[in-house]
Structure formats: C-alpha cells, structure tokens
C-alpha atoms as a PDB file:
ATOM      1  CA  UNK A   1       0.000   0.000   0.000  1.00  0.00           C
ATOM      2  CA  UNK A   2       1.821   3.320  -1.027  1.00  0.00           C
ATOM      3  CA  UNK A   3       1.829   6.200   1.431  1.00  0.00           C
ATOM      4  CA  UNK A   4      -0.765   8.218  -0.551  1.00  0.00           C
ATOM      5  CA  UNK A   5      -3.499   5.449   0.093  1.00  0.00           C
ATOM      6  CA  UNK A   6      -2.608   5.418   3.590  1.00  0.00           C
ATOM      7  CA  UNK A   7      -3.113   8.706   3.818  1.00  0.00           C
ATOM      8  CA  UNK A   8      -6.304   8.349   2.439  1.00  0.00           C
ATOM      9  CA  UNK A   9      -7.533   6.079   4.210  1.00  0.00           C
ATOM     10  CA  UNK A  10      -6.797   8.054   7.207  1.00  0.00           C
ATOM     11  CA  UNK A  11      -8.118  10.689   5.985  1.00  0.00           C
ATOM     12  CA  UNK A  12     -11.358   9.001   6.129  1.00  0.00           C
ATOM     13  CA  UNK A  13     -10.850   7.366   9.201  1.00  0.00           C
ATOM     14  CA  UNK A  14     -10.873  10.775  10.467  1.00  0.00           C
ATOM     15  CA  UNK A  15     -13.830  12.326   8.317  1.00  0.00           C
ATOM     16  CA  UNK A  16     -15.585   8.948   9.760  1.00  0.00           C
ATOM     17  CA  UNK A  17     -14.979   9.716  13.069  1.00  0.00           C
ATOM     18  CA  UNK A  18     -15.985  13.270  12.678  1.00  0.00           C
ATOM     19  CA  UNK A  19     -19.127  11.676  11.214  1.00  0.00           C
ATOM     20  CA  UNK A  20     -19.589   9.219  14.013  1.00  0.00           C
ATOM     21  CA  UNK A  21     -19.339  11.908  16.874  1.00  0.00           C
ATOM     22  CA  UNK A  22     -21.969  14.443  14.765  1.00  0.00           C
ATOM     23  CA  UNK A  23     -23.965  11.620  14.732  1.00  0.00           C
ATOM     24  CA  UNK A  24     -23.076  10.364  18.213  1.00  0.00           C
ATOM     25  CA  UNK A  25     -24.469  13.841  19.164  1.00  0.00           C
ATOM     26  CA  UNK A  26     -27.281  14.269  17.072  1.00  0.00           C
ATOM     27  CA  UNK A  27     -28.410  10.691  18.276  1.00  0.00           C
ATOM     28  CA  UNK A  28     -28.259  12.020  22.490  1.00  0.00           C
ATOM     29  CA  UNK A  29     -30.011  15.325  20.864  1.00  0.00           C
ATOM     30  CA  UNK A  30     -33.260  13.404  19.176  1.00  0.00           C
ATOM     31  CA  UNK A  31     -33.738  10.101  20.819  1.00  0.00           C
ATOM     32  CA  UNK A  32     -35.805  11.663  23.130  1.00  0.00           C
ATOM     33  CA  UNK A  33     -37.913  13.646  20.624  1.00  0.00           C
ATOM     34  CA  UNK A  34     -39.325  11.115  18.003  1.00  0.00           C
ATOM     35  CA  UNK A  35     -39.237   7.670  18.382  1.00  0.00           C
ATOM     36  CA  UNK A  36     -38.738   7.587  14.196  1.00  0.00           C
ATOM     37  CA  UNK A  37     -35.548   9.901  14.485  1.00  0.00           C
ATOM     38  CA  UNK A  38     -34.410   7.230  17.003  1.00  0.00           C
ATOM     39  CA  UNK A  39     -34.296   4.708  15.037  1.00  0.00           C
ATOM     40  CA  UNK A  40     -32.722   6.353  12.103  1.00  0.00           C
ATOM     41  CA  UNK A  41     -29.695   7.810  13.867  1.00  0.00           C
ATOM     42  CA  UNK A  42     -29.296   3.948  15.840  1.00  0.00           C
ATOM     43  CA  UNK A  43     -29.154   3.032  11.878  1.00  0.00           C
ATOM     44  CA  UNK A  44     -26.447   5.828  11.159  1.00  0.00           C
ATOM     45  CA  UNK A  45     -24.611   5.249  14.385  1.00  0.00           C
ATOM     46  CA  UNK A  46     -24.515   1.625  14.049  1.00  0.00           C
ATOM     47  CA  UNK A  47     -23.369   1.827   9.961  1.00  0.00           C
ATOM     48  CA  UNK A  48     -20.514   4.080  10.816  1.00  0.00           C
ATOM     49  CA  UNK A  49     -19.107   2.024  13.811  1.00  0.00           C
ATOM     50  CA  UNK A  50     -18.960  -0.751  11.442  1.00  0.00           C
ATOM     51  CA  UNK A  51     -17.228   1.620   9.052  1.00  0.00           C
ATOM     52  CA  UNK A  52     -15.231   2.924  10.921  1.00  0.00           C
ATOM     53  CA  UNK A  53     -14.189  -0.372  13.049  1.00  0.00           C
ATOM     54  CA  UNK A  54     -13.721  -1.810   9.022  1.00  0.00           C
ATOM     55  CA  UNK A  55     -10.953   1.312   7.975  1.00  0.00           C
ATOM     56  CA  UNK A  56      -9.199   0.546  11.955  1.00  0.00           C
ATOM     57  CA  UNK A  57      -8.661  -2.928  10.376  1.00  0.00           C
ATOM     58  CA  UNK A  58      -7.413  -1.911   6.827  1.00  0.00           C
ATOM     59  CA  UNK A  59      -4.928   0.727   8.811  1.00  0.00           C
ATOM     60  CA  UNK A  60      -3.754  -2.435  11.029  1.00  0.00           C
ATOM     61  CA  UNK A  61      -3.298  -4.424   8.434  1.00  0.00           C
ATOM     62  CA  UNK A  62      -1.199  -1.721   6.629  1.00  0.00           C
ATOM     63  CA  UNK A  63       1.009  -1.240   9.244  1.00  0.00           C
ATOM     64  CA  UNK A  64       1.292  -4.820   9.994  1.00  0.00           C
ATOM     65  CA  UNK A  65       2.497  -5.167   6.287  1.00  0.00           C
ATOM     66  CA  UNK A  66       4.720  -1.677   6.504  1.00  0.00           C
ATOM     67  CA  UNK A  67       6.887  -3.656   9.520  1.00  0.00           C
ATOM     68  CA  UNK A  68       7.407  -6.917   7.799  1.00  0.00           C
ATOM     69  CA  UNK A  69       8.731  -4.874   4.368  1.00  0.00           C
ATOM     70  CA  UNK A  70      11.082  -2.807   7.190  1.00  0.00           C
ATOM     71  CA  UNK A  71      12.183  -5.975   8.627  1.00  0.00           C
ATOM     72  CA  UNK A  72      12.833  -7.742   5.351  1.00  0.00           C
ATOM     73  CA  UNK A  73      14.631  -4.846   4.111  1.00  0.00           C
ATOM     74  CA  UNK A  74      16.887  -5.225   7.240  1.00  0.00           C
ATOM     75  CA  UNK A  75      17.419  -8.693   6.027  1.00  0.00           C
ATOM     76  CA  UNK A  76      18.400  -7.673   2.675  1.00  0.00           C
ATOM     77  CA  UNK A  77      20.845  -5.008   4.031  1.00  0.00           C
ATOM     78  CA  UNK A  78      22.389  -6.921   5.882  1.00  0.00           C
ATOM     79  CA  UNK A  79      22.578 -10.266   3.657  1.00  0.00           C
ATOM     80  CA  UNK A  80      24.051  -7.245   1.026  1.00  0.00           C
ATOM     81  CA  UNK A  81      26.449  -6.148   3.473  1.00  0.00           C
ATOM     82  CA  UNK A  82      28.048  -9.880   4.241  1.00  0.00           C
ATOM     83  CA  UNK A  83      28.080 -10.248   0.369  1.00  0.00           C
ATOM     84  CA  UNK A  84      29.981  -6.995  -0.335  1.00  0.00           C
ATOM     85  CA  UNK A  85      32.529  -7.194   2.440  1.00  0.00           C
ATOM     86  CA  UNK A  86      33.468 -11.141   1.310  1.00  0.00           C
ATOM     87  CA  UNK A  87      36.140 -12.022  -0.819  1.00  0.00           C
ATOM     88  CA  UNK A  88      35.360 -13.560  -3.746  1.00  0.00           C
ATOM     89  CA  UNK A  89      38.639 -15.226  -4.605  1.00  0.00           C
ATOM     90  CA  UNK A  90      37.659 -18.133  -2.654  1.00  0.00           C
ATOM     91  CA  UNK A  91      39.416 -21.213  -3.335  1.00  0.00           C
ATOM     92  CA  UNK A  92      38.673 -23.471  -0.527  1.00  0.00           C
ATOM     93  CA  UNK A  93      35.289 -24.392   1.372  1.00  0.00           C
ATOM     94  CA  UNK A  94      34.676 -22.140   4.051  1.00  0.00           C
ATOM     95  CA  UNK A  95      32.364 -23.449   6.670  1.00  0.00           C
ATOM     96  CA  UNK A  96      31.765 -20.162   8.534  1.00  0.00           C
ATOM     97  CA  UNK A  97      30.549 -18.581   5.367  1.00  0.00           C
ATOM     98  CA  UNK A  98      28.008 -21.482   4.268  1.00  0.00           C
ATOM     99  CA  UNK A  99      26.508 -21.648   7.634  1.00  0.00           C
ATOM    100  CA  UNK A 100      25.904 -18.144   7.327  1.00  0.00           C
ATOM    101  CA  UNK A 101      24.894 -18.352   3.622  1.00  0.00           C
ATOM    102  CA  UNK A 102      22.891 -21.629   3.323  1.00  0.00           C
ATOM    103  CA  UNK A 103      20.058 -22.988   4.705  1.00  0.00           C
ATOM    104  CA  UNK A 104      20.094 -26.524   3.402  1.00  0.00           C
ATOM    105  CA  UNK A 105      21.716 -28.627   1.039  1.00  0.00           C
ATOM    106  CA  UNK A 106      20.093 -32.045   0.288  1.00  0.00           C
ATOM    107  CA  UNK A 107      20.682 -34.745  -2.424  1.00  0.00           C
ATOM    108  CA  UNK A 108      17.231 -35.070  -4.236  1.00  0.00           C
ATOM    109  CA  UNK A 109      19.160 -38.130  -6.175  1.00  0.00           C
ATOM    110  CA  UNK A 110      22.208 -39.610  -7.493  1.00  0.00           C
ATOM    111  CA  UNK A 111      22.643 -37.005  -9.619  1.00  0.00           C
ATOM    112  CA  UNK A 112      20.948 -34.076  -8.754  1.00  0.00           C
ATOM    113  CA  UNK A 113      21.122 -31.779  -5.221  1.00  0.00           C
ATOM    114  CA  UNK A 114      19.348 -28.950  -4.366  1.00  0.00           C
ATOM    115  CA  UNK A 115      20.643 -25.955  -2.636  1.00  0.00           C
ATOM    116  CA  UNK A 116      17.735 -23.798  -0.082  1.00  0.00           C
ATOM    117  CA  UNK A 117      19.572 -20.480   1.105  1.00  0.00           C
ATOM    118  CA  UNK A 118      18.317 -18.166   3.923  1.00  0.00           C
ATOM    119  CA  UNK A 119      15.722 -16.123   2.669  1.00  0.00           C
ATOM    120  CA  UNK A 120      13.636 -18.601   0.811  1.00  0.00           C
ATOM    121  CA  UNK A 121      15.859 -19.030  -3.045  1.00  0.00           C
ATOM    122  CA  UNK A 122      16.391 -22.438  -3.956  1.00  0.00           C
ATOM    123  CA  UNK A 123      18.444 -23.751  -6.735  1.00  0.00           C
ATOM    124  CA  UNK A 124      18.188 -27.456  -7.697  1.00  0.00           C
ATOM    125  CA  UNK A 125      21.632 -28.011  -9.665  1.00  0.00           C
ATOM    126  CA  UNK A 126      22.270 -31.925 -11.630  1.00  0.00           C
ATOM    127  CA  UNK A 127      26.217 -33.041 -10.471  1.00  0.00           C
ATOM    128  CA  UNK A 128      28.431 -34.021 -13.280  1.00  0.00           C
ATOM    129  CA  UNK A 129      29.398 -37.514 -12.586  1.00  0.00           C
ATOM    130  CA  UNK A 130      31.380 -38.142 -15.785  1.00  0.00           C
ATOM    131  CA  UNK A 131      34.426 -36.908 -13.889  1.00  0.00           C
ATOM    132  CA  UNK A 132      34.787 -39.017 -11.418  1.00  0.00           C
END
C-alpha cells in the first residue's frame, strides 16, 4: 500500500470519526424527541461504527504489512552487506561462510542436489558424474 493510500484512508478514518461523533451527538439530541428519528440515527450510528471499526482494520493491516517490508529490508541489508565485504577469490570451502549463507543442502538423487539459502531461493543443480 503506497503512502498516498494510507493517507487516504486516514483521511477518512478521520472524516468517519468526525461523522460518528456528529452523529453520536445528534443521536443524544433526538432520541428523546421522536421515536422515528431514534431509530434512524441507531441506523447511522450503528453503519458508521462498522465503518469505521472496518478502515481501523485496513490501517492495522497496513502497518502490519509496513513492519514486515522494514524488517525484510533489514534482512536484505544486511545479507548485502556480508556479500559486499566477502572475498570472492575463494578457493577453498569455508564453513563459517556457508553456515551463514545456506540454509540446506540435500541430495534429491544420485545425480541431482538442491541448494535452499536463507531467505527462501532455492536452486536445484544436476552433479556431473562423468568426472569421477
């Protein structure tokens, strides 16, 4: 959701709650003057709690969302960071590095393994066996 819907939507959050207290108001005002009025503002108060409780959701929802993109930009950063500060002259297995790189590494068959690393990409690679 892009910062200008947010801010639409509160934007009417607010006009709804401006709404609801008017209303709110109006409803203590009349209740006590016609029992048709009564029932029309219970109508009106009742529609815009539910709206109101309904654009409270979207705007938790939206900020759940906003936190998990912060903390999987975190992620990123900082898998980019360990990538830019290694060397990539490597000519020897390191085992600090694919701890911190890989999540799993299984043999699907005699041929074939496939390769999970943290943060979800997989890569299923077939092993030359013609050299052995």
């Amino acid at each position: 959701m892009t910062s200008a819907l947010r801010e639409s939507l509160l934007c009417a959050l607010d006009d709804t709650g401006e709404r609801f207290d008017r209303l709110t108001l109006d409803l203590v005002g009349l209740i006590g003057k016609t029992p048709t009025n009564a029932v029309f503002f219970e109508e009106k108060f009742r529609a815009l709690a539910e709206e109101k409780a309904a654009l409270k959701a979207l705007l938790d929802a939206h900020a759940q969302k906003q936190t998990a993109t912060q903390n999987n930009n975190a992620r990123l950063d900082e898998l980019t960071a360990l990538l830019d500060s290694a060397a990539f002259d490597l000519t020897q297995y390191d085992d600090a590095l694919a701890r911190r790189v890989l999540e799993c590494v299984r043999v699907v068959n005699g041929d074939m393994i496939a390769v999970r690393f943290k943060g979800g990409v997989a890569w299923t690679q077939r092993m030359n066996l013609a050299n052995r």
